[in-house]
C-alpha atoms as a PDB file:
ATOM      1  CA  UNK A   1     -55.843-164.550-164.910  1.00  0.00           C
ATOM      2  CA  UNK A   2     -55.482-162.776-161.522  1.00  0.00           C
ATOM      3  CA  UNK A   3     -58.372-163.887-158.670  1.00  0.00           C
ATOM      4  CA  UNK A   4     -59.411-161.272-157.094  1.00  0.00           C
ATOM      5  CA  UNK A   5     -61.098-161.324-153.950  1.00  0.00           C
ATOM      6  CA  UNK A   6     -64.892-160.534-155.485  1.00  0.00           C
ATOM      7  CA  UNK A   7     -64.207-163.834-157.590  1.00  0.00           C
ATOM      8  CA  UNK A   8     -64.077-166.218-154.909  1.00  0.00           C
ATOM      9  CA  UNK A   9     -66.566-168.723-154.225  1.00  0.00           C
ATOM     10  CA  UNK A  10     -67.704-168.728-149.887  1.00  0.00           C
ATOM     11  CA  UNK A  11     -68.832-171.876-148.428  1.00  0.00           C
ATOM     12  CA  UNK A  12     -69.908-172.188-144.660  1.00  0.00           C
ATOM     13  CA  UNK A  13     -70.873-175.169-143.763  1.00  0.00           C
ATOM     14  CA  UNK A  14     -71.418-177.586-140.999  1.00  0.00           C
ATOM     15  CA  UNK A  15     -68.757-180.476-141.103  1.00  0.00           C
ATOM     16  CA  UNK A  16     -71.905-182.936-141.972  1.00  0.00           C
ATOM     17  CA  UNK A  17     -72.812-180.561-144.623  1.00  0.00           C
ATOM     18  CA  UNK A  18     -69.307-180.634-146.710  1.00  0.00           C
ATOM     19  CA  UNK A  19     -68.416-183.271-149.365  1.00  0.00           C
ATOM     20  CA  UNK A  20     -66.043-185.055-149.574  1.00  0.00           C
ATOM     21  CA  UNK A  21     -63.844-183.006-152.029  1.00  0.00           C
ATOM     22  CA  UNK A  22     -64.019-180.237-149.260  1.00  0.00           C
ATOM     23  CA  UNK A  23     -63.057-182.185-146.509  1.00  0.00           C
ATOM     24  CA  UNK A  24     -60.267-183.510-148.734  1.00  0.00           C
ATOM     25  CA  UNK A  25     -59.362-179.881-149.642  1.00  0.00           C
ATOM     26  CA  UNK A  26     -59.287-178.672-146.231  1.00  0.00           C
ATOM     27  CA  UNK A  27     -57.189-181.448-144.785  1.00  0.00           C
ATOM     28  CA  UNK A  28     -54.742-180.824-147.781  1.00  0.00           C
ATOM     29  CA  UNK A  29     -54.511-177.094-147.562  1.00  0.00           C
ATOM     30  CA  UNK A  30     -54.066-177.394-143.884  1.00  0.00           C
ATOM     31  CA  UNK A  31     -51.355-180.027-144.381  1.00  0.00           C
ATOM     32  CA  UNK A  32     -49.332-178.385-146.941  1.00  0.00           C
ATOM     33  CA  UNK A  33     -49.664-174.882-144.615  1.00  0.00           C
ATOM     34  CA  UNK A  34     -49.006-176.174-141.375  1.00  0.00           C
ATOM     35  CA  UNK A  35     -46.855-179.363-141.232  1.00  0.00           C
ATOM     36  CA  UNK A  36     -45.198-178.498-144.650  1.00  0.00           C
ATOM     37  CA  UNK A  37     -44.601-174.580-145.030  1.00  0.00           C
ATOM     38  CA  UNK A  38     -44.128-174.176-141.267  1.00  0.00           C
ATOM     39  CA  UNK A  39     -42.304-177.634-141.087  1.00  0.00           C
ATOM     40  CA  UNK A  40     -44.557-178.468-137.951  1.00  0.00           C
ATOM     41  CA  UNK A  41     -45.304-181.964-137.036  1.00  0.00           C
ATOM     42  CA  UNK A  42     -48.200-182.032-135.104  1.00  0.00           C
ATOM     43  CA  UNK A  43     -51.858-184.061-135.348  1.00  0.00           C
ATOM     44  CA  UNK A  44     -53.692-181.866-137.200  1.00  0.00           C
ATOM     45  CA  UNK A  45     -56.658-184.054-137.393  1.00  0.00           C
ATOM     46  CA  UNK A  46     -57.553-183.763-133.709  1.00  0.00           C
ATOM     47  CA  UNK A  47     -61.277-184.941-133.682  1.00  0.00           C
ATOM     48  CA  UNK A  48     -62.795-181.483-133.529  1.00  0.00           C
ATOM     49  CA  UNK A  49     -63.887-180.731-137.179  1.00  0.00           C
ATOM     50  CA  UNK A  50     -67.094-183.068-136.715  1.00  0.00           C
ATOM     51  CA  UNK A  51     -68.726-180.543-134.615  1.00  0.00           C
ATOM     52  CA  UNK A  52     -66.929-176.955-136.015  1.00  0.00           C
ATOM     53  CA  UNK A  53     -68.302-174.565-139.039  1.00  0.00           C
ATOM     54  CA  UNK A  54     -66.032-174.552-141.810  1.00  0.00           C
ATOM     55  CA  UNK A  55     -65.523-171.855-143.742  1.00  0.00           C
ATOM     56  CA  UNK A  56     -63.889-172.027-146.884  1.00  0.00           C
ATOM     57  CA  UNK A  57     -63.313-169.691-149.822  1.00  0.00           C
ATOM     58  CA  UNK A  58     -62.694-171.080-153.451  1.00  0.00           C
ATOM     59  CA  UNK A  59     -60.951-170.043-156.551  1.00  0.00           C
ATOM     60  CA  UNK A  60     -60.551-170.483-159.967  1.00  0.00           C
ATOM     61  CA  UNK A  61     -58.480-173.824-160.924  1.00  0.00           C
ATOM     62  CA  UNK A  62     -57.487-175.493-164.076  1.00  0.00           C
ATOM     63  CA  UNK A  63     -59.379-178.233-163.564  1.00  0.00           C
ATOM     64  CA  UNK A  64     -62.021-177.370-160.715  1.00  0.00           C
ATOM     65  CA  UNK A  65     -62.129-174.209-158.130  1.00  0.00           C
ATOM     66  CA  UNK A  66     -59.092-174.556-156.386  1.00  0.00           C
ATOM     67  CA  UNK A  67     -59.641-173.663-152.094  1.00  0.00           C
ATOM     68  CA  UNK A  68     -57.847-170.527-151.204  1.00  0.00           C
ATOM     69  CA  UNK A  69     -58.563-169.602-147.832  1.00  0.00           C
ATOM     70  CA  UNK A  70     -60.083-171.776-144.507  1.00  0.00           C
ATOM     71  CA  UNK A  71     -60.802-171.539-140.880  1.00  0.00           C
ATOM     72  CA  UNK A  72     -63.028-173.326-138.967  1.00  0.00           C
ATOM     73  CA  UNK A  73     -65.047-172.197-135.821  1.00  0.00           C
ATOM     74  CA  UNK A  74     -65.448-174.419-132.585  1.00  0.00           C
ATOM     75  CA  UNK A  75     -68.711-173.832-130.949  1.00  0.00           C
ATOM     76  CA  UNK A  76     -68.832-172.600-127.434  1.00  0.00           C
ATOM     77  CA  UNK A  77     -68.147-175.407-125.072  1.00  0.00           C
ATOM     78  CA  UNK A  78     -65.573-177.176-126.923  1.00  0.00           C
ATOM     79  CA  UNK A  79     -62.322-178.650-124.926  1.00  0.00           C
ATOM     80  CA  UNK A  80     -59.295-176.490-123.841  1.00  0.00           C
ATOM     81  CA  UNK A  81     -60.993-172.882-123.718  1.00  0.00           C
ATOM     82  CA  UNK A  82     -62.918-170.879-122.023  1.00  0.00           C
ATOM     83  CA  UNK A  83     -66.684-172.529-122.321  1.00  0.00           C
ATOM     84  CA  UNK A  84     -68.585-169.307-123.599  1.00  0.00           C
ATOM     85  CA  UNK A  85     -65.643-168.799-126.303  1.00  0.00           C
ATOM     86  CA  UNK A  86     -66.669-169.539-129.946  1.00  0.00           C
ATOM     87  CA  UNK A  87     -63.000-170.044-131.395  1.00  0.00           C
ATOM     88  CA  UNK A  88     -61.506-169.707-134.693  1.00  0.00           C
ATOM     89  CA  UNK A  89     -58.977-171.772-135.744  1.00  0.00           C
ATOM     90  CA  UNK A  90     -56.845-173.252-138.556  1.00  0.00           C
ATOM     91  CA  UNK A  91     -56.518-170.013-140.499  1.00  0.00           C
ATOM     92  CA  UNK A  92     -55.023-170.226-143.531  1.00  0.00           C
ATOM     93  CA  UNK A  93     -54.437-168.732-147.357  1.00  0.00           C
ATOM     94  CA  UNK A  94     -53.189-170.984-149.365  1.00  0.00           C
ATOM     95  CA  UNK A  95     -49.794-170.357-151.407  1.00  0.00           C
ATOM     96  CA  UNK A  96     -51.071-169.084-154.810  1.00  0.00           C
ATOM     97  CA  UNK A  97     -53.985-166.781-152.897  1.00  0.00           C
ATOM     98  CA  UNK A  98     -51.131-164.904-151.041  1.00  0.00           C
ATOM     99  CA  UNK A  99     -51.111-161.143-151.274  1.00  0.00           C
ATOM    100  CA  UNK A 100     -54.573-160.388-151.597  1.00  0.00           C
ATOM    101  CA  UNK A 101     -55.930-159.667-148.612  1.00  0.00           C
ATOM    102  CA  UNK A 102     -57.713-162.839-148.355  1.00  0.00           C
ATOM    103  CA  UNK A 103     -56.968-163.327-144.479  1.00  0.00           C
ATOM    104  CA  UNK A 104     -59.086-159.987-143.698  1.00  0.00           C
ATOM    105  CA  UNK A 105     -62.013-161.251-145.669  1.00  0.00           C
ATOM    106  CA  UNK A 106     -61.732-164.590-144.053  1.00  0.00           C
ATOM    107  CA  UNK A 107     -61.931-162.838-140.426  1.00  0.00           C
ATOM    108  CA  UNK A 108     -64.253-160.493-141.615  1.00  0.00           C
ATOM    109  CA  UNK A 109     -66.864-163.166-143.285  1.00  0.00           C
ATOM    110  CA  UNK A 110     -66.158-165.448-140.072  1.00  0.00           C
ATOM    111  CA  UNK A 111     -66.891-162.807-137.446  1.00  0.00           C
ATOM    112  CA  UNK A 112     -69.935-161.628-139.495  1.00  0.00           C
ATOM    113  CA  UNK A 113     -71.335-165.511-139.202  1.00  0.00           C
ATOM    114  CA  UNK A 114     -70.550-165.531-135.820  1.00  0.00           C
ATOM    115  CA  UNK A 115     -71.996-162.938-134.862  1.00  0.00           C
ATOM    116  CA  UNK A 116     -75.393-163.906-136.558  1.00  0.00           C
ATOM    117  CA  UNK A 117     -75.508-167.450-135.196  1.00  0.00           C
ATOM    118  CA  UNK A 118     -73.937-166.690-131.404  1.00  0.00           C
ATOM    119  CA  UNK A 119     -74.202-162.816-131.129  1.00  0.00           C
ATOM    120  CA  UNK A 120     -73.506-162.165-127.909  1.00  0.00           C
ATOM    121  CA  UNK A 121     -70.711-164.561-126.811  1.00  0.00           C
ATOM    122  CA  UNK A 122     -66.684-163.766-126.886  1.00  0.00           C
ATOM    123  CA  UNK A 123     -64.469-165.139-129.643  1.00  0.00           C
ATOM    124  CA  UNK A 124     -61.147-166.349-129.035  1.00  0.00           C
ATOM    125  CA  UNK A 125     -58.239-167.595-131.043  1.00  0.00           C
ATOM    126  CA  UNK A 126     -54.388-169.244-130.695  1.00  0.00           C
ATOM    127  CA  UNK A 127     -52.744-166.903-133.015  1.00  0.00           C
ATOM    128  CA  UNK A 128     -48.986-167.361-134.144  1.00  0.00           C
ATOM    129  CA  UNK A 129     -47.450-164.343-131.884  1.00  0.00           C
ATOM    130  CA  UNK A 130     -46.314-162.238-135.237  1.00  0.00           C
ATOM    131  CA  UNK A 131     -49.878-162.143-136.050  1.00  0.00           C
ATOM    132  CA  UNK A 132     -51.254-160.335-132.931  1.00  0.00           C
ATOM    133  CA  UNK A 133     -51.422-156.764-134.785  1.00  0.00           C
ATOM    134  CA  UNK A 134     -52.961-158.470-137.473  1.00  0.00           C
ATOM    135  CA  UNK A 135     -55.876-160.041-134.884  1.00  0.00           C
ATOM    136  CA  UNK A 136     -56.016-156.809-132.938  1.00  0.00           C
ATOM    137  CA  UNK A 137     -57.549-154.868-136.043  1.00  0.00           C
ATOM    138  CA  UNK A 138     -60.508-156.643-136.028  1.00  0.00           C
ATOM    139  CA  UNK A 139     -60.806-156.559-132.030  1.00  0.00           C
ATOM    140  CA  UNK A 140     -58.498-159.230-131.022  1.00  0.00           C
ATOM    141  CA  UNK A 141     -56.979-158.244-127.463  1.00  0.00           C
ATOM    142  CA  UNK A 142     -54.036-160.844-126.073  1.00  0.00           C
ATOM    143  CA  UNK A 143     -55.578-163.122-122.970  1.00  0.00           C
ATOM    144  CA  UNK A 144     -51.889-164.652-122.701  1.00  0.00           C
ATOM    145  CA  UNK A 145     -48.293-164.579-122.557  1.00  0.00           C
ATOM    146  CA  UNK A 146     -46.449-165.672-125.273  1.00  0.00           C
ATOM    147  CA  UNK A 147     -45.634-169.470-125.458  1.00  0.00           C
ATOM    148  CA  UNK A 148     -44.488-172.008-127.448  1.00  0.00           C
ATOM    149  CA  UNK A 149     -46.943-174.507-129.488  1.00  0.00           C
ATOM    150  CA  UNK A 150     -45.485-177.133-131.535  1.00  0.00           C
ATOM    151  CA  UNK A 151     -41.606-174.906-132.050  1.00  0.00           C
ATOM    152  CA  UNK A 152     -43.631-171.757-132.805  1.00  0.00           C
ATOM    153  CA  UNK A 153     -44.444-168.504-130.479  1.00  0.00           C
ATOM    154  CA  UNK A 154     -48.407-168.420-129.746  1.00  0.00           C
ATOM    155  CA  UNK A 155     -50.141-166.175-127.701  1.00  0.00           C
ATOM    156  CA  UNK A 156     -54.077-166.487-126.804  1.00  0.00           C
ATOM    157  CA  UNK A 157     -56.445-163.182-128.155  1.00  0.00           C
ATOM    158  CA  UNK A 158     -59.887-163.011-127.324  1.00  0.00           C
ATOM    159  CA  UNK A 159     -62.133-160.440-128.819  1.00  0.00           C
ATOM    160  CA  UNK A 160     -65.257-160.006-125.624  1.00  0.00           C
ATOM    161  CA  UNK A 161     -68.761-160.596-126.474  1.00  0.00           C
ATOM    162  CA  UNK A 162     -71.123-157.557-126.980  1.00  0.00           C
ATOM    163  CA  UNK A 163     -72.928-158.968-123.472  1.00  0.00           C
ATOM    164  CA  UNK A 164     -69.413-158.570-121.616  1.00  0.00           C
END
């Protein structure tokens, strides 16, 4: 059977609010995408997921749903940005969700909560640099040069708040 995109389960959820098989899936996922795939050492548990939004999107498994997409949102204020900037992070589709479009739906469902719980302030992200175009469709304007971050080109995007 193929998931499709209207078959996935959403979950947003404060960190408090996730159990444990969530927090276990999300530290997996972002594991086998980040240090694994992209062969990227790096501390990936940095403290800041105890006071982000999560968002996660399930499907089908063999055994239970199976995650198939994440990000999590830092709320304004949070270290190393500008402090107005809510800031996505940690975007990911996992490997057997590929192809699907799942990364627009993420950004789409993300921006949509955002916008409903902090509607006026800017949102900003560290993208991977070959994703700017990507960023830039749903408003995402480059705030930086290109630079490196752990081995791999990064460049800051910030999409401005609808009070800027």
């Amino acid at each position: 059977m193929t998931t499709q995109l209207s078959d996935l389960e959403w979950r947003w959820k404060r960190f408090d609010d996730l159990t444990t098989a969530e927090v276990y899936d999300m530290l997996a996922a972002r594991s086998a995408v980040f240090v694994v795939e992209q062969n990227c050492v790096y501390g990936d548990v940095d403290g800041l997921d105890v006071d982000a939004w999560h968002l996660l999107a399930y499907g089908e498994g063999e055994k239970r749903p199976t995650l198939a997409g994440y990000l999590r949102v830092l709320l304004p204020g949070f270290p190393d940005a500008n402090e107005k900037d809510v800031r996505i992070g940690r975007v990911l589709t996992t490997a057997g969700f590929r192809g699907m479009k799942l990364g627009n739906a993420m950004l789409e469902r993300a921006l949509h909560e955002i916008l409903k719980q902090w509607p006026d302030e800017p949102v900003s992200l560290h993208a991977q640099a070959h994703l700017q175009r990507f960023y830039g469709a749903f408003g995402f304007v480059a705030s930086s040069g290109v630079h490196d971050e752990d081995g791999i080109p990064h460049v800051w995007m910030r999409r401005p708040g609808f009070d800027s």
